[in-house]
N, C-alpha and C. Protein backbone atom coordinates (compact mmCIF):
# COMPACT_ATOMS: atom_id res chain seq x y z
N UNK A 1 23.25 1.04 -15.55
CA UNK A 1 24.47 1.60 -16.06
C UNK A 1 25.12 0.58 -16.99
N UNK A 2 25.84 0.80 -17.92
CA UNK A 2 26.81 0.40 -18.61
C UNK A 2 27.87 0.58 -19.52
N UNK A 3 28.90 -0.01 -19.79
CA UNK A 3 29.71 0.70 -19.84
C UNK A 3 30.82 -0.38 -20.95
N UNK A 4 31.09 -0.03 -22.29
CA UNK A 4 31.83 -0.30 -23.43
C UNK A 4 33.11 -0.21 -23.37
N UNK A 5 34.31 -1.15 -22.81
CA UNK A 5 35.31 -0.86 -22.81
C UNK A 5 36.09 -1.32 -24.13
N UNK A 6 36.93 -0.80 -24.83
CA UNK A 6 37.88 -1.28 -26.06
C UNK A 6 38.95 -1.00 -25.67
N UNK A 7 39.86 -2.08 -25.82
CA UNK A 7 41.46 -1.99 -25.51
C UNK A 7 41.88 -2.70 -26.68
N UNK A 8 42.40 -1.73 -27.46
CA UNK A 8 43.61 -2.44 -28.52
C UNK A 8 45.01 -2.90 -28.24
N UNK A 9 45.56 -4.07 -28.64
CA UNK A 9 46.50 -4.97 -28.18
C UNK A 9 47.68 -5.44 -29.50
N UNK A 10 48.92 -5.43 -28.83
CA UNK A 10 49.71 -5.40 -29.93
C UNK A 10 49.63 -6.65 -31.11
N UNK A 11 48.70 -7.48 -30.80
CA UNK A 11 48.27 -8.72 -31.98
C UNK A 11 46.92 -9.35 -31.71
N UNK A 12 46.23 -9.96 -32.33
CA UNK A 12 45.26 -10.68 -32.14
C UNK A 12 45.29 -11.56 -31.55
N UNK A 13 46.59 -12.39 -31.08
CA UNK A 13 46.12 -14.10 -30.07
C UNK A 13 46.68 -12.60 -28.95
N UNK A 14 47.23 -11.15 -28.87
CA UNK A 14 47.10 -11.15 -27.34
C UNK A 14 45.79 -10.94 -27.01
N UNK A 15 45.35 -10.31 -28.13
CA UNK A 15 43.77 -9.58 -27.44
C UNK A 15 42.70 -11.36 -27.42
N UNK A 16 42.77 -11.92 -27.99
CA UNK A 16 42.46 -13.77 -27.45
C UNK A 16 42.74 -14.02 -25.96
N UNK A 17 44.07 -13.57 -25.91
CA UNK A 17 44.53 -14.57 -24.60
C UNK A 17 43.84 -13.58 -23.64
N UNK A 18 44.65 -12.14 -23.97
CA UNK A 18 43.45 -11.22 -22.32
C UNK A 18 41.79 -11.53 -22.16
N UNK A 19 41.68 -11.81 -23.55
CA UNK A 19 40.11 -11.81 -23.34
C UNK A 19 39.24 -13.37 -22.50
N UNK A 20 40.17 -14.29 -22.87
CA UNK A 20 40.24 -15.73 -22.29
C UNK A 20 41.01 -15.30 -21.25
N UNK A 21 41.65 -14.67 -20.42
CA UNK A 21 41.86 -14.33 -19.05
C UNK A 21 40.94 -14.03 -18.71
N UNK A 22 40.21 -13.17 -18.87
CA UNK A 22 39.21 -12.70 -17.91
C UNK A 22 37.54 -12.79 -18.05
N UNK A 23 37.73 -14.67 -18.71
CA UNK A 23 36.65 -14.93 -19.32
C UNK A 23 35.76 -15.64 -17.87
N UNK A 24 36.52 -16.24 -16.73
CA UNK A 24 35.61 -16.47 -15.65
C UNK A 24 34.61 -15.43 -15.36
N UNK A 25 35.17 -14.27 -15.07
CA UNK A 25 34.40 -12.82 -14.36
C UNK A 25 33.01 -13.03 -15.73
N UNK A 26 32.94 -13.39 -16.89
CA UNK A 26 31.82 -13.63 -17.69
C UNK A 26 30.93 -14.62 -16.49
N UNK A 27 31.40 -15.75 -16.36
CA UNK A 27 30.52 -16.19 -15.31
C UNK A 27 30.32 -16.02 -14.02
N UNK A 28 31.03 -15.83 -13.49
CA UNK A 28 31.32 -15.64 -11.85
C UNK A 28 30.56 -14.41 -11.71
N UNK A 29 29.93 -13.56 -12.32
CA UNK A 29 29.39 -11.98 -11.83
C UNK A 29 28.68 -12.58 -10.85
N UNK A 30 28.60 -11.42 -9.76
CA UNK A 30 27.45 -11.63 -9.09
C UNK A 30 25.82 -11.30 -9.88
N UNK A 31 24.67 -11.63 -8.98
CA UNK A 31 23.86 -11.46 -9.47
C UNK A 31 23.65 -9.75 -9.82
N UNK A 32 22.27 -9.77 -10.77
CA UNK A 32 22.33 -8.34 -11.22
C UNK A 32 23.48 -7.35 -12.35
N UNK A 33 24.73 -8.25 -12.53
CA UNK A 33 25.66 -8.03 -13.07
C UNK A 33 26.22 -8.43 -14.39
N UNK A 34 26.47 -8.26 -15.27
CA UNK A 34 26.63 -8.88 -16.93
C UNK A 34 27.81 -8.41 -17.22
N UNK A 35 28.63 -8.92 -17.18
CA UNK A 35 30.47 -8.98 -17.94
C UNK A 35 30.57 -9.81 -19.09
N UNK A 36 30.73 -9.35 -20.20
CA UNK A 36 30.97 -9.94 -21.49
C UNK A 36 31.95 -9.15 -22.15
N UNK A 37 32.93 -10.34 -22.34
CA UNK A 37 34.08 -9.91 -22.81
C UNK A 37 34.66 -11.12 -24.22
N UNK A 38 34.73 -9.92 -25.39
CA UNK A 38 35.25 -10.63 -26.37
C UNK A 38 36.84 -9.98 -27.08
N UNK A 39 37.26 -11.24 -28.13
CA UNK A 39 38.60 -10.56 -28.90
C UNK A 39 38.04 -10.46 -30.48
N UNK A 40 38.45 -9.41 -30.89
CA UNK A 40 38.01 -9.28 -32.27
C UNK A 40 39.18 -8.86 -32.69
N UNK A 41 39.92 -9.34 -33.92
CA UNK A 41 41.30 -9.04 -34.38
C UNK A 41 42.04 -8.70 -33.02
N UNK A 42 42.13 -7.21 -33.44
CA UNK A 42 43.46 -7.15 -32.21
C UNK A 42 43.04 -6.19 -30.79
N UNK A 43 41.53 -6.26 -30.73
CA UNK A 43 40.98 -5.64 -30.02
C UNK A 43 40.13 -6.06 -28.72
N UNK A 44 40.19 -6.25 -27.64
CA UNK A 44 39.32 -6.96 -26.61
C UNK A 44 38.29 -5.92 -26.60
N UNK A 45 37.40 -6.41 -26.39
CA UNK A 45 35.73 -5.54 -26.05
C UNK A 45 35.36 -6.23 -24.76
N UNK A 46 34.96 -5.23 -24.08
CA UNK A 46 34.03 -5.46 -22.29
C UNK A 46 33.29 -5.02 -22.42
N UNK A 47 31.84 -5.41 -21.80
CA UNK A 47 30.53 -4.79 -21.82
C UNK A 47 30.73 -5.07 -20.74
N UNK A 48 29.91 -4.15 -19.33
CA UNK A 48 29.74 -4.57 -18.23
C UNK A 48 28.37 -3.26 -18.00
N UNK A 49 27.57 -4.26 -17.67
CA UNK A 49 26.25 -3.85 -16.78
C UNK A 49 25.65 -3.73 -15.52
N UNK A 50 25.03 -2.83 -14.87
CA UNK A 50 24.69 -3.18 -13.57
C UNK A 50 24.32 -2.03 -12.80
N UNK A 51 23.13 -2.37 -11.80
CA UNK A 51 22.29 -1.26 -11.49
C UNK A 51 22.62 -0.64 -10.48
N UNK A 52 23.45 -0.92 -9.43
CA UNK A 52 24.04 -0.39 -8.45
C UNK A 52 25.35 0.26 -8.56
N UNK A 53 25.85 1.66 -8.39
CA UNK A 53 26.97 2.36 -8.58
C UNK A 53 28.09 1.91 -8.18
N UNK A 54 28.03 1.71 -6.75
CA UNK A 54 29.40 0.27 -6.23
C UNK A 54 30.01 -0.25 -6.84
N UNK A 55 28.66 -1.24 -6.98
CA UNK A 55 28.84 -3.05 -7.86
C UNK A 55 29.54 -2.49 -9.00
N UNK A 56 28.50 -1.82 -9.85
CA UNK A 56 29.31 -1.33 -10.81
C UNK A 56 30.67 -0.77 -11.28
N UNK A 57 30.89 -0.23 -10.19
CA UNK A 57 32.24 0.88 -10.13
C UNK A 57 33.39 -0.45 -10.00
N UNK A 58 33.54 -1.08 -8.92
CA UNK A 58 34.03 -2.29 -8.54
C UNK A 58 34.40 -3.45 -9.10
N UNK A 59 33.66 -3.53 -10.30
CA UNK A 59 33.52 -4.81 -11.20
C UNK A 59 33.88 -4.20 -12.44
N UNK A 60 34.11 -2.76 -12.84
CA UNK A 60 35.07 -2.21 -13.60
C UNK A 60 36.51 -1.74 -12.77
N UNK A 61 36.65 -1.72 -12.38
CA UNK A 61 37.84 -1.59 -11.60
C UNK A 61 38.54 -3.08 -11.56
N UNK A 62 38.19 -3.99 -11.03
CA UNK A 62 38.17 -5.32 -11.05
C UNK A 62 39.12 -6.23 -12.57
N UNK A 63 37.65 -5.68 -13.23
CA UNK A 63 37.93 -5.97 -14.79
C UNK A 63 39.35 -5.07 -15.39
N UNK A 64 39.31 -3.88 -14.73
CA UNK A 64 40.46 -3.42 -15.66
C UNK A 64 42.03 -3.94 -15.25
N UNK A 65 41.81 -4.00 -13.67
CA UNK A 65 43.12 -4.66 -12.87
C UNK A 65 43.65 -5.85 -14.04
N UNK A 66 42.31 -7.01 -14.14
CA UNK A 66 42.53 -8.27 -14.58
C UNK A 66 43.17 -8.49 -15.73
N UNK A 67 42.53 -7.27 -16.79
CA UNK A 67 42.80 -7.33 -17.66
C UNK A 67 44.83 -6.50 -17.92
N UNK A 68 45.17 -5.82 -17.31
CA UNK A 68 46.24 -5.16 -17.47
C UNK A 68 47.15 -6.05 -16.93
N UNK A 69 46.70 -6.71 -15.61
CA UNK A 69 47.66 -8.16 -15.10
C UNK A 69 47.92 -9.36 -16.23
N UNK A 70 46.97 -9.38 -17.24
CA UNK A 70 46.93 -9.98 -18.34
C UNK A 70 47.95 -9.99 -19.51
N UNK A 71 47.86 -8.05 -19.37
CA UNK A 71 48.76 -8.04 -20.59
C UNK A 71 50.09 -7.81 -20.12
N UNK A 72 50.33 -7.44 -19.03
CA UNK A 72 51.66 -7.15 -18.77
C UNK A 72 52.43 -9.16 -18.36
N UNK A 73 51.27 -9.56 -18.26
CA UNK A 73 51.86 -11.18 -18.29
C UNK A 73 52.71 -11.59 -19.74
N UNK A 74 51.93 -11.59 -20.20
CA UNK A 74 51.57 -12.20 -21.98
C UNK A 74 53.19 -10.87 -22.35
N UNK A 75 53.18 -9.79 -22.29
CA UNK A 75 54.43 -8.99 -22.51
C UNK A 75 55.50 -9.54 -22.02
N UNK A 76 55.76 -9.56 -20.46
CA UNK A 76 56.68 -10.27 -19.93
C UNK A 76 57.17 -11.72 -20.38
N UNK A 77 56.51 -12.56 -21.00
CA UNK A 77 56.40 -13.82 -21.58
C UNK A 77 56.65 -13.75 -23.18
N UNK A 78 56.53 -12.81 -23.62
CA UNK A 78 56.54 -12.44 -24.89
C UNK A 78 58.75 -12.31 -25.40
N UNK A 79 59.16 -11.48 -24.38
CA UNK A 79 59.91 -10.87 -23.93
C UNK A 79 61.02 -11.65 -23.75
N UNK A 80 60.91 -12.45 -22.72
CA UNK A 80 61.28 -13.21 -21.76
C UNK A 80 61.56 -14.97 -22.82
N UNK A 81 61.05 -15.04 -24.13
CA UNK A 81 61.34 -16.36 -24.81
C UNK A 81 62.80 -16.83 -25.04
N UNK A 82 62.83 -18.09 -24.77
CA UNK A 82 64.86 -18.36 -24.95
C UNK A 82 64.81 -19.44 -26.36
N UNK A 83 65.81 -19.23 -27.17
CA UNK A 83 65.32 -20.38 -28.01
C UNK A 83 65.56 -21.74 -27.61
């Protein structure tokens, strides 16, 4: 299975920073598993692979949590600047 995620982001260093958030899960997969995640302009891209429906299901679920904890960070912080 696999599965192409695109999330467009209100600038390019956010779609950087989510994508460098959830750049461990690139290494940390378990075995059998491939998470690759990049920023292109203002867009993060996820590839995630994997032969078991679970694993799979789980490690997109996972990924999407991470990534939305990401942006609602980077918003809140965005937001939140004092001069």
């Amino acid at each position: 299975m696999k599965i192409t995620i695109k999330i467009r982001h209100a600038s390019r260093k956010f779609a950087e920073s989510v994508a460098k958030s959830v750049s461990p899960d690139n290494r940390k997969a378990p075995p059998n598993v491939i998470v690759k995640t990049r920023a292109r302009e203002n867009i993060t891209t996820s590839i995630v692979k994997c032969e078991r429906l679970e694993t799979f299901i789980a490690t997109v679920d996972d990924l999407l949590l991470c990534m939305d904890a990401a942006q609602k960070t980077l918003e809140e912080v965005k937001t939140d600047r004092r001069p």
